[in-house]
N, C-alpha and C. Protein backbone atom coordinates (compact mmCIF):
# COMPACT_ATOMS: atom_id res chain seq x y z
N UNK A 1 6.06 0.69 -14.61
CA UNK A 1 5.21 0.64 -13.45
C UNK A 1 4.22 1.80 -13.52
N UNK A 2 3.00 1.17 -13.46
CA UNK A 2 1.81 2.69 -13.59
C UNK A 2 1.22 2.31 -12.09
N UNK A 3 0.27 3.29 -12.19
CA UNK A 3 -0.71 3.38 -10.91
C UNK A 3 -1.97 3.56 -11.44
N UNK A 4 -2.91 2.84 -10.95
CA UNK A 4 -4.54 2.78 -11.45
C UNK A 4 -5.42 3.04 -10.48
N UNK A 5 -6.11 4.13 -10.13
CA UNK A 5 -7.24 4.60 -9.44
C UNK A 5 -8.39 4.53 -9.94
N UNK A 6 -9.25 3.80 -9.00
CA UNK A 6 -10.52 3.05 -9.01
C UNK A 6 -11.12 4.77 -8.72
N UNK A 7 -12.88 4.90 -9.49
CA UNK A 7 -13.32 6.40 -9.55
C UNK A 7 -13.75 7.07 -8.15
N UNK A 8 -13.37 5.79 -7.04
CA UNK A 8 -14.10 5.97 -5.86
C UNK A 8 -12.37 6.61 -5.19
N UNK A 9 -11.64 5.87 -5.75
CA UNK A 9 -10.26 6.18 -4.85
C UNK A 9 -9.82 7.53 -5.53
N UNK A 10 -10.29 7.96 -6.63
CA UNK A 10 -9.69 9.40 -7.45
C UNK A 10 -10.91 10.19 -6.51
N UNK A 11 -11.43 10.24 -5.88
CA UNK A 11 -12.40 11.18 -5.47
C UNK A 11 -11.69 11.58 -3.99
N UNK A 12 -11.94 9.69 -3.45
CA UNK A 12 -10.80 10.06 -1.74
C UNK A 12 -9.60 11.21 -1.80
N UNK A 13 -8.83 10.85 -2.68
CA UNK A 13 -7.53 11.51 -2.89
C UNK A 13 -7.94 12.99 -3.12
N UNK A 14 -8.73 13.25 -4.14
CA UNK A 14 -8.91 14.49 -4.51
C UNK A 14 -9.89 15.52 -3.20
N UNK A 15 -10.86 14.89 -2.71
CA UNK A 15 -11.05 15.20 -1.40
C UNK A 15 -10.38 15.54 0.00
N UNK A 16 -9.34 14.80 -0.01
CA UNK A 16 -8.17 14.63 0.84
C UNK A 16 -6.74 15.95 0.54
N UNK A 17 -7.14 15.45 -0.42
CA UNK A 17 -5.63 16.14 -0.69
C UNK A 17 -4.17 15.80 -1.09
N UNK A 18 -4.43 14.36 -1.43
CA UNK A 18 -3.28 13.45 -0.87
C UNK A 18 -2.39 13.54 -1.98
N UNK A 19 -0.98 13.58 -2.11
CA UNK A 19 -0.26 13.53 -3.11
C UNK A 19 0.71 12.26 -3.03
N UNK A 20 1.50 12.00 -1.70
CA UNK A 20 2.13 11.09 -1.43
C UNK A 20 1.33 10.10 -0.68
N UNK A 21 1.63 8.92 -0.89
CA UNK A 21 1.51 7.39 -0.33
C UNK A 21 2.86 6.57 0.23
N UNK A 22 2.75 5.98 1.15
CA UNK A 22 3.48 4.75 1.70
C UNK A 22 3.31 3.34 1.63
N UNK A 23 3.48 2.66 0.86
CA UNK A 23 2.90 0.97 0.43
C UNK A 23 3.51 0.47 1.75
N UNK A 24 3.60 -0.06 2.80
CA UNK A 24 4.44 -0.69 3.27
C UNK A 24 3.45 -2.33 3.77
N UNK A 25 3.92 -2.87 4.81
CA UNK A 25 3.20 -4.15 5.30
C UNK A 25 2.80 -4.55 6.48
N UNK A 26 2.04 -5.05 6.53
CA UNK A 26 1.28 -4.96 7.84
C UNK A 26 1.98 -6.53 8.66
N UNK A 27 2.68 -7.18 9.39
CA UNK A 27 2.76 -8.33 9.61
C UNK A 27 1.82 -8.65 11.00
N UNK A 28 1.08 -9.73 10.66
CA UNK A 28 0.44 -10.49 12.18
C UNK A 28 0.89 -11.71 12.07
N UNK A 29 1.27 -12.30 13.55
CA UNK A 29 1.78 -13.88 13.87
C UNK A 29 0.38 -14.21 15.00
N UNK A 30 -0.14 -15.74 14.56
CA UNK A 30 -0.97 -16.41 15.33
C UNK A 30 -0.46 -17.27 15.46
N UNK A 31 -1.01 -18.28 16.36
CA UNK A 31 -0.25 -19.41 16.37
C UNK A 31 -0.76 -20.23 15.01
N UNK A 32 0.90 -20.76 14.52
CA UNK A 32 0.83 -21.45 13.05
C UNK A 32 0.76 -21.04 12.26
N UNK A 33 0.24 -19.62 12.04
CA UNK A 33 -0.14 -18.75 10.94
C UNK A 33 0.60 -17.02 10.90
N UNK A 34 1.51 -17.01 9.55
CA UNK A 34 2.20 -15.42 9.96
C UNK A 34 1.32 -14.76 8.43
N UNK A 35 0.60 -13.57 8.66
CA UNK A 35 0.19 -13.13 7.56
C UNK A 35 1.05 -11.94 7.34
N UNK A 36 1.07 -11.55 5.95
CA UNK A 36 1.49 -10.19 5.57
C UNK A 36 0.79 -9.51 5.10
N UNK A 37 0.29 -8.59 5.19
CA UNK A 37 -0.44 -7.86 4.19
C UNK A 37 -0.39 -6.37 4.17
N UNK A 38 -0.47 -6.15 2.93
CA UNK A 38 -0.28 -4.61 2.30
C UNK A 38 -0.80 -3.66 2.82
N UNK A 39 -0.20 -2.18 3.04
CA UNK A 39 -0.73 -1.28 4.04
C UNK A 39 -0.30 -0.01 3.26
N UNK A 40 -1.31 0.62 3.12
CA UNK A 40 -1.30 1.98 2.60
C UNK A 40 -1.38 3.39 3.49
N UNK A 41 -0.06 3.73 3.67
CA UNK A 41 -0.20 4.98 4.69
C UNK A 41 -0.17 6.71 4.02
N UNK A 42 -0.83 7.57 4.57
CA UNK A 42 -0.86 9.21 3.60
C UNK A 42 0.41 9.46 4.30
N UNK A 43 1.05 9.61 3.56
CA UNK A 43 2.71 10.85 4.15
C UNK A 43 2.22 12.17 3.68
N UNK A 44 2.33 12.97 4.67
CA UNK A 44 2.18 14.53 4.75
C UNK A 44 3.36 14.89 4.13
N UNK A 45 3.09 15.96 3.44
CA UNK A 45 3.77 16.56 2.62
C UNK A 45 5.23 17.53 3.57
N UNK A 46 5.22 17.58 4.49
CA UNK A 46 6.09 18.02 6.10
C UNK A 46 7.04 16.93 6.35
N UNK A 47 6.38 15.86 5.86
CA UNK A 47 7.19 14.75 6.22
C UNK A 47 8.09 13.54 4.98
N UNK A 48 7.58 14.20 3.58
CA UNK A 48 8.17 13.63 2.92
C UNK A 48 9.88 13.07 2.43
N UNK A 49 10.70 13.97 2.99
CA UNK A 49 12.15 14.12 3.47
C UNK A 49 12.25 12.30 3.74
N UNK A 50 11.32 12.19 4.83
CA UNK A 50 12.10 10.64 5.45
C UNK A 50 11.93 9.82 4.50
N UNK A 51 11.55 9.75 3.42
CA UNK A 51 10.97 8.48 2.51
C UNK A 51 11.79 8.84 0.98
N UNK A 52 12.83 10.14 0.86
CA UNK A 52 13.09 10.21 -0.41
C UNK A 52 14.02 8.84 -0.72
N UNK A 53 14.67 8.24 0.16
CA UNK A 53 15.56 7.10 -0.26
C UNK A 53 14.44 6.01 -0.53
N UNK A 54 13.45 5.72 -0.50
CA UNK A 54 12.95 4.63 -0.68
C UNK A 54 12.57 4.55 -2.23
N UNK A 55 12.87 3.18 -2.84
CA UNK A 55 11.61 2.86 -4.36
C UNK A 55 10.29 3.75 -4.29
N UNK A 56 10.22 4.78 -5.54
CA UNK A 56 8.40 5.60 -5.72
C UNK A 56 8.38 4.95 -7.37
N UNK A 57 7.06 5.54 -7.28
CA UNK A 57 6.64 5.14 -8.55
C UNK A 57 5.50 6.44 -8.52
N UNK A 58 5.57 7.00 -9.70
CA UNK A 58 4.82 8.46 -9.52
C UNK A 58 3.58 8.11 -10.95
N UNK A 59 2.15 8.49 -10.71
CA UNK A 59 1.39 8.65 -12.03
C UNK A 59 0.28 8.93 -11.12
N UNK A 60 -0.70 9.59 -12.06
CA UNK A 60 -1.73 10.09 -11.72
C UNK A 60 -2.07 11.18 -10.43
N UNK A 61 -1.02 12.06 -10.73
CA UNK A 61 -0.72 13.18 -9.70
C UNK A 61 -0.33 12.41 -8.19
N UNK A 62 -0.06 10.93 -8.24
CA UNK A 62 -0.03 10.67 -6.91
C UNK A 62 1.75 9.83 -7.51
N UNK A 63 2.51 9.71 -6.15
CA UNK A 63 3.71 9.12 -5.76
C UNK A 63 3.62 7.88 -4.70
N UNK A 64 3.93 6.89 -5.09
CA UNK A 64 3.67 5.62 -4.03
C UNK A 64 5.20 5.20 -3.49
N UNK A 65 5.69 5.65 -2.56
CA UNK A 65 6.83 5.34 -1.58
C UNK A 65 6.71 4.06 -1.80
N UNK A 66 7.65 2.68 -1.92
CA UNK A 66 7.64 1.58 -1.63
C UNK A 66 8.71 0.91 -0.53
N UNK A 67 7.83 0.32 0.47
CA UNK A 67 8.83 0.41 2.01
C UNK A 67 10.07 -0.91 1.25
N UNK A 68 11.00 -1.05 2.08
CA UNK A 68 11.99 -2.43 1.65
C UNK A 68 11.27 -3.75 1.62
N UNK A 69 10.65 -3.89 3.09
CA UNK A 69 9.62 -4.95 3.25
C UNK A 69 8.76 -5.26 2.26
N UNK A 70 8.20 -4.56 2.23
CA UNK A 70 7.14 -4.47 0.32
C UNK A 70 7.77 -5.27 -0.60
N UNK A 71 8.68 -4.81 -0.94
CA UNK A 71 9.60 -4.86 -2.29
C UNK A 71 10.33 -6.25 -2.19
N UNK A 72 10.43 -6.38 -0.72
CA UNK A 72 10.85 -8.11 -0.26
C UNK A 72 10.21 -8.89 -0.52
N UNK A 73 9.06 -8.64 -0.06
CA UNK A 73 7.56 -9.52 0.48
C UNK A 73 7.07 -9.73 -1.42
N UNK A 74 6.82 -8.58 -1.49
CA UNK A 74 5.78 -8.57 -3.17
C UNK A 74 6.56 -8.18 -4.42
N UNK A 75 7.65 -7.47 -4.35
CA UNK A 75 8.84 -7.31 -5.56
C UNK A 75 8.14 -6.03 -6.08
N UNK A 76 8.15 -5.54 -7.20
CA UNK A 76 7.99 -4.38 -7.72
C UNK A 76 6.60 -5.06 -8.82
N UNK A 77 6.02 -4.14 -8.79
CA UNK A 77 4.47 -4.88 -9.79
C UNK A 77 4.70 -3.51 -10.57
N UNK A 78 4.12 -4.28 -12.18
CA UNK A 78 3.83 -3.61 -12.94
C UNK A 78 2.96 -2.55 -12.89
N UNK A 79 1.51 -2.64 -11.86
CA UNK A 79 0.45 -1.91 -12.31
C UNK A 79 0.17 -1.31 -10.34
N UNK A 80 -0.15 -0.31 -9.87
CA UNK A 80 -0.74 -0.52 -8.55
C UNK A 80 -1.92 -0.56 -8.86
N UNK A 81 -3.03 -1.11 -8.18
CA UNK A 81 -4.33 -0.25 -8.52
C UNK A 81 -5.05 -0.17 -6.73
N UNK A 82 -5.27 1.35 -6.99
CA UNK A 82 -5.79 1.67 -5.66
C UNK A 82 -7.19 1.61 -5.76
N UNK A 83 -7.96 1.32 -4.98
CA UNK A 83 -9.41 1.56 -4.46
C UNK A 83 -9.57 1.92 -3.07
N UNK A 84 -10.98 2.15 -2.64
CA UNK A 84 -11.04 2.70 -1.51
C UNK A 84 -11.79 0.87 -0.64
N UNK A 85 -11.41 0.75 0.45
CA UNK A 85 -11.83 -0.18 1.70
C UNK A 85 -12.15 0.38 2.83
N UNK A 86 -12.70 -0.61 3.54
CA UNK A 86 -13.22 -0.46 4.49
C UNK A 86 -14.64 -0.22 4.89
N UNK A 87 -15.08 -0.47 6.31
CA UNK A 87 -16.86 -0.76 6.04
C UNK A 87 -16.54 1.08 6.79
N UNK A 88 -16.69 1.23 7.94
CA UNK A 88 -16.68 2.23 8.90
C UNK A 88 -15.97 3.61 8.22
N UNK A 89 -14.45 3.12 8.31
CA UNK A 89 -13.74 4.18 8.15
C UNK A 89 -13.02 3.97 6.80
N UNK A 90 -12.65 4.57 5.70
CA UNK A 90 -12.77 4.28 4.41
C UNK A 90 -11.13 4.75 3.82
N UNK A 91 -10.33 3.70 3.75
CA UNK A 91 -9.13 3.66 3.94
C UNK A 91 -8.93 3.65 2.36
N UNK A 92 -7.39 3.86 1.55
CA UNK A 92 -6.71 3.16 0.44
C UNK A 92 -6.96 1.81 0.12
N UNK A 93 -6.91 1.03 -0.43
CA UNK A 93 -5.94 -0.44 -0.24
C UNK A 93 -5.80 -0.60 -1.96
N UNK A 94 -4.83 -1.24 -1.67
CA UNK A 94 -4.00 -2.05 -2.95
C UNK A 94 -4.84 -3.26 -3.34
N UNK A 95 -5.59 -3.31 -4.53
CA UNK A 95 -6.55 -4.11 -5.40
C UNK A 95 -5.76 -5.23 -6.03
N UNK A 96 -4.90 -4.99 -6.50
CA UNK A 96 -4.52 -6.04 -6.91
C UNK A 96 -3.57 -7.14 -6.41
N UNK A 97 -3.41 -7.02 -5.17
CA UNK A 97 -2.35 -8.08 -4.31
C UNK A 97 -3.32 -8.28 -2.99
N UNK A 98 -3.03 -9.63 -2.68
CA UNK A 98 -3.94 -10.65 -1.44
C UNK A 98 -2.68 -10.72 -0.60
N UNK A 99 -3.11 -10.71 0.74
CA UNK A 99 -2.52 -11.10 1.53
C UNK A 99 -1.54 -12.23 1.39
N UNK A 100 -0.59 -12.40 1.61
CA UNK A 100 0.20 -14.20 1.85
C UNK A 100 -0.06 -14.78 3.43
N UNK A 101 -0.46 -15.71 3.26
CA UNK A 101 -1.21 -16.41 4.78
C UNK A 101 0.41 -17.87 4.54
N UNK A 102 1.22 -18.06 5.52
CA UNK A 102 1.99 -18.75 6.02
C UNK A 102 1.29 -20.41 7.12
N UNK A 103 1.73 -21.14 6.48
CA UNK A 103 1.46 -21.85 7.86
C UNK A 103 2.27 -22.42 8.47
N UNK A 104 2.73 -22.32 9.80
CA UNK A 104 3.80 -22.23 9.96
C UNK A 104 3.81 -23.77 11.17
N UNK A 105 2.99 -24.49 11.23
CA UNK A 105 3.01 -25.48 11.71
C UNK A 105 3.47 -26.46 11.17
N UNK A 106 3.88 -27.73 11.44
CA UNK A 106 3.98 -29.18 10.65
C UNK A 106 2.97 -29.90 11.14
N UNK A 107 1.70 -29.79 10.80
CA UNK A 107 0.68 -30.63 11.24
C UNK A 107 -0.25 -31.34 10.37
């Protein structure tokens, strides 16, 4: 398992400061429709203690916590690759995995 930073996401990080990451998942329910999708949170270095039991995967000076849900939802991937998202406010996200969209109707 490696980790791949896009030159825009090695800059965030290095700007930031960031050493640790949290992969975990975002769930929304609409009607008929349950999405999951991947969520990248900064764990402060104060707070790293709560996450030593979880799956990491460490490269490129950075450590990616992997929540249970994650590891349920998407299993363990060979490669992460981070880039930076967002229009406004300019977040992580995980490049190489799409949302899973459910439909949860019989129609």
């Amino acid at each position: 398992m490696s980790i791949l930073l896009s030159e825009k996401s090695k800059e965030f990080v290095n700007k930031n400061n960031i050493s640790y990451l949290l992969i975990d998942i975002i769930f929304i329910e609409e009607p008929c429709t349950q999405i999951y999708d991947p969520k990248i949170e900064i764990i402060k270095n104060d707070d790293i203690e709560k996450f030593e039991n979880l799956e990491k995967v460490s490269g490129n000076k950075i450590t990616l916590y992997l929540s249970k849900q994650f590891i349920e939802i998407y299993g363990k991937l060979n490669e992460y690759q981070l880039d930076i998202g967002g229009f406004f406010k300019k977040v992580l996200i995980l490049k190489n995995i799409d949302p899973i969209i459910k439909n949860t109707c019989k129609i």
